[in-house]
Protein backbone atom coordinates (compact mmCIF):
# COMPACT_ATOMS: atom_id res chain seq x y z
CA UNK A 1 48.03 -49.01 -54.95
CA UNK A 2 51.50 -48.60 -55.38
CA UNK A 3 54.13 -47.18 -52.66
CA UNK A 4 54.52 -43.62 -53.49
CA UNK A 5 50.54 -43.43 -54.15
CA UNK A 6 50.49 -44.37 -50.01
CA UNK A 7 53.48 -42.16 -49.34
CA UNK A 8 51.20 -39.18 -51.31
CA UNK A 9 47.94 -40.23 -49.57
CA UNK A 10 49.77 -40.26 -45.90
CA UNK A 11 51.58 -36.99 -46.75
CA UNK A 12 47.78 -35.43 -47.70
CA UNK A 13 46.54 -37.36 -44.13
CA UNK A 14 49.13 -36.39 -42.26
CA UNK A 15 48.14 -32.84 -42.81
CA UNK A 16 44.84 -32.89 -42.42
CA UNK A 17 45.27 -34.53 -39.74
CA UNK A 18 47.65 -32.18 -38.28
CA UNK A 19 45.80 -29.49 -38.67
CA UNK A 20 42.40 -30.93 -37.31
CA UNK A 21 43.61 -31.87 -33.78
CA UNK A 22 45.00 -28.60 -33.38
CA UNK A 23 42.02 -27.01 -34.54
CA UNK A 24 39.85 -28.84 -32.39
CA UNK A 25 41.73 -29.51 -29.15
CA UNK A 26 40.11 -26.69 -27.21
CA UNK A 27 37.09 -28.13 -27.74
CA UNK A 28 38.11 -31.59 -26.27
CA UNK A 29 40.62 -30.31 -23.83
CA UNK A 30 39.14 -26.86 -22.63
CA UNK A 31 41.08 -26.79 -19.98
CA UNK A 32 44.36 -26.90 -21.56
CA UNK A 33 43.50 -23.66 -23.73
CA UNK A 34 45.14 -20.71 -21.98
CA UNK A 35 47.15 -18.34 -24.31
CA UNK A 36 50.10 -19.28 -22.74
CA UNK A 37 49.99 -22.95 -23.72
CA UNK A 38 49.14 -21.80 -26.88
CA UNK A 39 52.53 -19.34 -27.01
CA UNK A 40 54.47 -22.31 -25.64
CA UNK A 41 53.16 -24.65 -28.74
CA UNK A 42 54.29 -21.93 -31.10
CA UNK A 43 57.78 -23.14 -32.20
CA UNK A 44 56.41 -26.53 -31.92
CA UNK A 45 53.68 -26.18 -34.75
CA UNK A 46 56.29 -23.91 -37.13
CA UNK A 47 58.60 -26.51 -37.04
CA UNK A 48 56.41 -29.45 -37.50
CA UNK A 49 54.63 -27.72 -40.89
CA UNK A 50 58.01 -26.33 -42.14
CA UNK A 51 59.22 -30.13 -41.43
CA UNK A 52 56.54 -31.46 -43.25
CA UNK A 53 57.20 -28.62 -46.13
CA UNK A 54 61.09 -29.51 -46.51
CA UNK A 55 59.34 -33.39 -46.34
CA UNK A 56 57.28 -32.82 -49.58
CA UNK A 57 59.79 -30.97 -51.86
CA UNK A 58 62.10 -33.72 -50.86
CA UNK A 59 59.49 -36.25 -52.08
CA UNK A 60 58.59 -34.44 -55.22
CA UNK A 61 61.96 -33.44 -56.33
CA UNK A 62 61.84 -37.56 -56.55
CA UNK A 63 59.58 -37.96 -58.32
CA UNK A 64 60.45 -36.48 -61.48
CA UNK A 65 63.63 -36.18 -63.48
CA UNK A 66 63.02 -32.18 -63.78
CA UNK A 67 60.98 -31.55 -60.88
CA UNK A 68 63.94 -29.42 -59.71
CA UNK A 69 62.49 -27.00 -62.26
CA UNK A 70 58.88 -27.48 -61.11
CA UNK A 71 60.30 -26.45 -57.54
CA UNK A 72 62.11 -23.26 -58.78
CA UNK A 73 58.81 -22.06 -60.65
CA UNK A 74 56.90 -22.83 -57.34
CA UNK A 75 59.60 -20.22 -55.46
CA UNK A 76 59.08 -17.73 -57.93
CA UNK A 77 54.77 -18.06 -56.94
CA UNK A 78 55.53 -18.04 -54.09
CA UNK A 79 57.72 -14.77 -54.10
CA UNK A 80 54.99 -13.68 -56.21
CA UNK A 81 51.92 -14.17 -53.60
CA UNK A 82 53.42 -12.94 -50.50
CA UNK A 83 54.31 -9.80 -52.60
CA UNK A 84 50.61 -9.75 -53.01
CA UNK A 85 49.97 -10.15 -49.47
CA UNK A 86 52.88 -7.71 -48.69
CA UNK A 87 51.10 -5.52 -50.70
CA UNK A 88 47.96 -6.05 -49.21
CA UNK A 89 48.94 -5.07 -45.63
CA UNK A 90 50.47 -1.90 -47.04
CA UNK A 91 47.32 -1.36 -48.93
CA UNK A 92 44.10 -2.58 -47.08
CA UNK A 93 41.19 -3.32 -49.16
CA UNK A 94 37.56 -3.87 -48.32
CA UNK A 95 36.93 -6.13 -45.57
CA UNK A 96 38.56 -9.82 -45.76
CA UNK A 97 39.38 -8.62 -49.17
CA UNK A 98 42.68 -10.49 -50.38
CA UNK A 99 44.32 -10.97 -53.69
CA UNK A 100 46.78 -13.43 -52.79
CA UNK A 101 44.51 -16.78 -52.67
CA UNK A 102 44.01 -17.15 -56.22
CA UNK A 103 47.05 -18.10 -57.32
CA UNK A 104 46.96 -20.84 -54.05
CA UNK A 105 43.89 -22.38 -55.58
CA UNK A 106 45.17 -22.42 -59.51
CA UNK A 107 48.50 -23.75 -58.32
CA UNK A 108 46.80 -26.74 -56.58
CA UNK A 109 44.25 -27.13 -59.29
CA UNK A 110 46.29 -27.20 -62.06
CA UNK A 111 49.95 -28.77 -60.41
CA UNK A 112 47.88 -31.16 -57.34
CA UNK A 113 47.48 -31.38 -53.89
CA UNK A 114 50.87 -31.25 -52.82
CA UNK A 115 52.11 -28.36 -54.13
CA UNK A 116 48.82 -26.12 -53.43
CA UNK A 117 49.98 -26.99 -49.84
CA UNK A 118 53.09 -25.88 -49.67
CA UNK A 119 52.30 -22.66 -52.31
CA UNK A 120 49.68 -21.70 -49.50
CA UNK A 121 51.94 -22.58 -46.41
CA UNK A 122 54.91 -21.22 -47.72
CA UNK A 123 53.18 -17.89 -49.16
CA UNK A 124 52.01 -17.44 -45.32
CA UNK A 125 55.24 -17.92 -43.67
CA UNK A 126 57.05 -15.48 -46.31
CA UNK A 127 54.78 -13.24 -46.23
CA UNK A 128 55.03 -13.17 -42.45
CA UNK A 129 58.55 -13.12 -42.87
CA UNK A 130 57.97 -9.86 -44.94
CA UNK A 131 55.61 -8.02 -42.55
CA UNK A 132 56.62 -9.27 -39.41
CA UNK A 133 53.18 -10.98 -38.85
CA UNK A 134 54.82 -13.46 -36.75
CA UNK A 135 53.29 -14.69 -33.81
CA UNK A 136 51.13 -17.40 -32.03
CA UNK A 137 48.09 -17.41 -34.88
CA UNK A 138 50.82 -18.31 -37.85
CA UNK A 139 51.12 -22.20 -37.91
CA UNK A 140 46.98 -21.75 -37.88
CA UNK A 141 47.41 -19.09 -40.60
CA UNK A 142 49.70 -21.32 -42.96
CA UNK A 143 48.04 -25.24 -42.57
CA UNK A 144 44.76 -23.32 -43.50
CA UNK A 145 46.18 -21.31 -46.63
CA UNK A 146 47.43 -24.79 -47.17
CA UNK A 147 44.36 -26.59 -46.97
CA UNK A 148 42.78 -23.94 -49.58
CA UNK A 149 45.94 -25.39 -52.24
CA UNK A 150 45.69 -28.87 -51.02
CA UNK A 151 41.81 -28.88 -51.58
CA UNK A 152 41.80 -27.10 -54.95
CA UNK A 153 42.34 -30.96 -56.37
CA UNK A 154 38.66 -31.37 -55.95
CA UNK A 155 37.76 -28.62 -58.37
CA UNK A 156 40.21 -30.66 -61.23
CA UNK A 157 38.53 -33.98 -60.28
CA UNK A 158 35.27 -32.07 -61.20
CA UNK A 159 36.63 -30.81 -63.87
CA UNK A 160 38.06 -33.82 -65.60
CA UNK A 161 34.77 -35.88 -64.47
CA UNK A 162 32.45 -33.24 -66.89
CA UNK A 163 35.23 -32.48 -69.28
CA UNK A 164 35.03 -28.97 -68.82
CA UNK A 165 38.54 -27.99 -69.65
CA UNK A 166 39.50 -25.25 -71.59
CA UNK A 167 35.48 -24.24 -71.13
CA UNK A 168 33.05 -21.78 -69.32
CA UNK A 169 32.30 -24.47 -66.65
CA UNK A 170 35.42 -24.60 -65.45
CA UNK A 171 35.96 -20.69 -64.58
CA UNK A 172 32.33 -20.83 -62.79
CA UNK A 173 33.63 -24.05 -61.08
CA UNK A 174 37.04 -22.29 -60.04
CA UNK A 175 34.88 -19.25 -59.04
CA UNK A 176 32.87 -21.27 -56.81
CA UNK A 177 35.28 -22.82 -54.85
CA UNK A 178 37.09 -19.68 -54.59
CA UNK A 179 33.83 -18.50 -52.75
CA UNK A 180 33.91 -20.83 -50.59
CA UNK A 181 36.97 -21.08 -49.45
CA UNK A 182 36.37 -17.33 -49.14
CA UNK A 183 34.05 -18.21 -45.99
CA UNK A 184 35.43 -21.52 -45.10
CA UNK A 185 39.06 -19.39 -44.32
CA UNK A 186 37.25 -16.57 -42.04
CA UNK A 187 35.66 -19.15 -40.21
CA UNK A 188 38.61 -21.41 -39.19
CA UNK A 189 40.81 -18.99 -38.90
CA UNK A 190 38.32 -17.33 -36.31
CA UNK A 191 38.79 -20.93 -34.31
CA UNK A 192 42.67 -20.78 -34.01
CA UNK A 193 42.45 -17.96 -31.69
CA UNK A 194 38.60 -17.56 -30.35
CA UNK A 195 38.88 -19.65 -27.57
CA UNK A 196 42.01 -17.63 -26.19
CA UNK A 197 40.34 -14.36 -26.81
CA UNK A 198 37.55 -12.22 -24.64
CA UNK A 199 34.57 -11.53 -26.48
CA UNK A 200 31.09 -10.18 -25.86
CA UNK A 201 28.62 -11.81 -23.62
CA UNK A 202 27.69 -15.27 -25.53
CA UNK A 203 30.37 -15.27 -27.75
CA UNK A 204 33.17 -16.27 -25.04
CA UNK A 205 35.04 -19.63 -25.17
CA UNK A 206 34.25 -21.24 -21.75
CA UNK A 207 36.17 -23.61 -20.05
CA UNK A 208 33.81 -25.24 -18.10
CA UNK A 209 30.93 -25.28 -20.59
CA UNK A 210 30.83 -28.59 -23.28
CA UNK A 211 31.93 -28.78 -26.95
CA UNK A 212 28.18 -28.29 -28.27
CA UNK A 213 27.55 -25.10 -25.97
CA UNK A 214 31.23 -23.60 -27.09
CA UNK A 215 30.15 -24.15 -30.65
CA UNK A 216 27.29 -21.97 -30.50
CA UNK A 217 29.18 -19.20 -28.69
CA UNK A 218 31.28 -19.64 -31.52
CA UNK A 219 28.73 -19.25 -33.94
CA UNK A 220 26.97 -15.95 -32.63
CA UNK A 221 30.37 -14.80 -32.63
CA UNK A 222 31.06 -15.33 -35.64
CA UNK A 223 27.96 -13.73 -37.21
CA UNK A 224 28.40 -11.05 -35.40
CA UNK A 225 32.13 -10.05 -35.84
CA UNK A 226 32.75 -12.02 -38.74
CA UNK A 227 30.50 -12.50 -41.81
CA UNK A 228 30.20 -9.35 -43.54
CA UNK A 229 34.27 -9.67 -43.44
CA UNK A 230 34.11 -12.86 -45.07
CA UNK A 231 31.73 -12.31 -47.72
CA UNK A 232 34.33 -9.81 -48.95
CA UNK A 233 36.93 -12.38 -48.93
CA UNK A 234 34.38 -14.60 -50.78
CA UNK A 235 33.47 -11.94 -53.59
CA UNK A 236 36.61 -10.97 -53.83
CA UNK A 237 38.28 -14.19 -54.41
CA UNK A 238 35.14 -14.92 -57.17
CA UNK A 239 36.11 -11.84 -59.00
CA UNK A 240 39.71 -12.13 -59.19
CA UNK A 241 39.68 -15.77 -60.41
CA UNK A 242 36.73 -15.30 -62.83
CA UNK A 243 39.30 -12.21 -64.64
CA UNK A 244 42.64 -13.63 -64.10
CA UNK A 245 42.16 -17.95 -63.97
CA UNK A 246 42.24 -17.91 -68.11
CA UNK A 247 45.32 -16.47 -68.49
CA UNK A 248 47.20 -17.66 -65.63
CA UNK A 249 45.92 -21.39 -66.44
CA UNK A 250 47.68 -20.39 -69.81
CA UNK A 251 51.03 -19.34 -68.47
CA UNK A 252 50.97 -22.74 -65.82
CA UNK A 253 49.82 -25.01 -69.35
CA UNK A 254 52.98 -23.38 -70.91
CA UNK A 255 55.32 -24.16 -68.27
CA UNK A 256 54.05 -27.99 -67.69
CA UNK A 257 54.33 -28.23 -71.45
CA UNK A 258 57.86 -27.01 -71.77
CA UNK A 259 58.71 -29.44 -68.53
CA UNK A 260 56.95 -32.32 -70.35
CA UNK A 261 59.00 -31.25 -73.69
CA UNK A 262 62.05 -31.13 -71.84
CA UNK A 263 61.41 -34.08 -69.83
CA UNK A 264 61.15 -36.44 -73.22
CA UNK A 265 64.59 -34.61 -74.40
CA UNK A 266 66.19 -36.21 -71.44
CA UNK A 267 65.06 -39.46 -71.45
CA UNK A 268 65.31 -39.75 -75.58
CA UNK A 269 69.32 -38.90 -74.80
């Protein structure tokens, strides 16, 4: 394995990783998790995944002789997205309903891990930016939108595994995932700011009670607050990508082919 193969594999880590002990902390360290150490890790957590952000388009723009270009198109989806999302505030649809993750999961399936990240962590933060959704629940909001990008890789290794390109299989596979991540988002999303918040009796974080019991408070929570919300998101998301993924696969094919073009010009001279 070459170096910037382990410089792309710690990058994808990293985040995870990030993202997983923050996720999880209240359940190891209950009683750390007031709402004012969670307020006081704020700025912490922003800068950290806007660090790690400014870290990746550093490393990409390396990588390629016109990723430069790559990077601008990625700005313009992400202007794009938290438009969406902008709209989407202004506009409330059905339940968890949201048209913006769509283009997250094409943009990671199609371009790679890295930048479905940052199109799902930047389209957060921008968005926020926009509506002035900015607060305590945002570095939660953006590592998971990233996660959704970052994941989306999984769908192409499917893809390229069955050779489904260009074919039915891969819409229903793209469809699927979006699904999921439909639920998956609802449910960790709930996690960033449960255990700070006062629910009904059952569903309450407890300080004093173990991981196991706190994860089935958690759960009746969830079904009961949660699920009908989510399984919007989810049919949502499946709708929107089994419509729109064909075309917008065909605008991102166009683009990586003129870069690709381009990129051969420049090298030829």
């Amino acid at each position: 394995m070459n170096k910037n193969r382990l410089l792309r594999l710690g990058t994808d880590l990293f985040v995870i990783c990030l993202g997983m002990l923050s996720l999880i902390s209240p359940f190891i360290f209950p009683q750390a998790s007031t709402l004012n150490n969670q307020a006081a890790t704020f700025p912490i957590m922003i800068s950290l995944i806007i660090l790690l952000c400014l870290l990746i388009v550093i490393f990409e723009a390396q990588s390629s002789l016109l990723d430069s270009k790559m990077i601008a198109f990625l700005a313009v989806l992400t202007a794009i997205n938290a438009g969406l999302r902008f709209l989407e505030n202004a506009i409330p649809g059905p339940g968890g309903f949201s048209p913006t993750f769509f283009l997250i999961i094409l943009s990671g399936y199609y371009f790679g891990s890295r930048i479905g990240f940052l199109m799902g962590a930047m389209t957060l933060l921008i968005s926020a930016l926009i509506t002035g959704g900015i607060g305590p629940w945002l570095p939660g909001q953006m590592i998971t939108a990233g996660w959704v990008g970052q994941s989306a890789v999984l769908v192409t290794f499917l893809v390229n595994k069955f050779a489904l390109r260009d074919k039915p299989g891969e819409i229903i596979l793209l469809s699927a995932f979006g699904a999921l991540w439909g639920m998956l988002y609802g449910v960790i999303i709930n996690l960033w700011f449960w255990p700070f918040l006062g629910a009904g009796v059952g569903q309450t974080f407890t300080q004093t009670a173990s991981a196991l019991e706190n994860l089935q408070r958690y759960v009746v929570y969830y079904l009961a607050t949660s699920l009908v919300w989510d399984i919007s998101r989810a049919a949502g998301n499946t709708l929107i990508i089994s419509l729109m993924a064909k075309p917008v696969l065909k605008i991102l094919h166009r683009f990586k082919r003129r870069l690709s073009f381009q990129n051969q010009e420049v090298i030829r001279r």
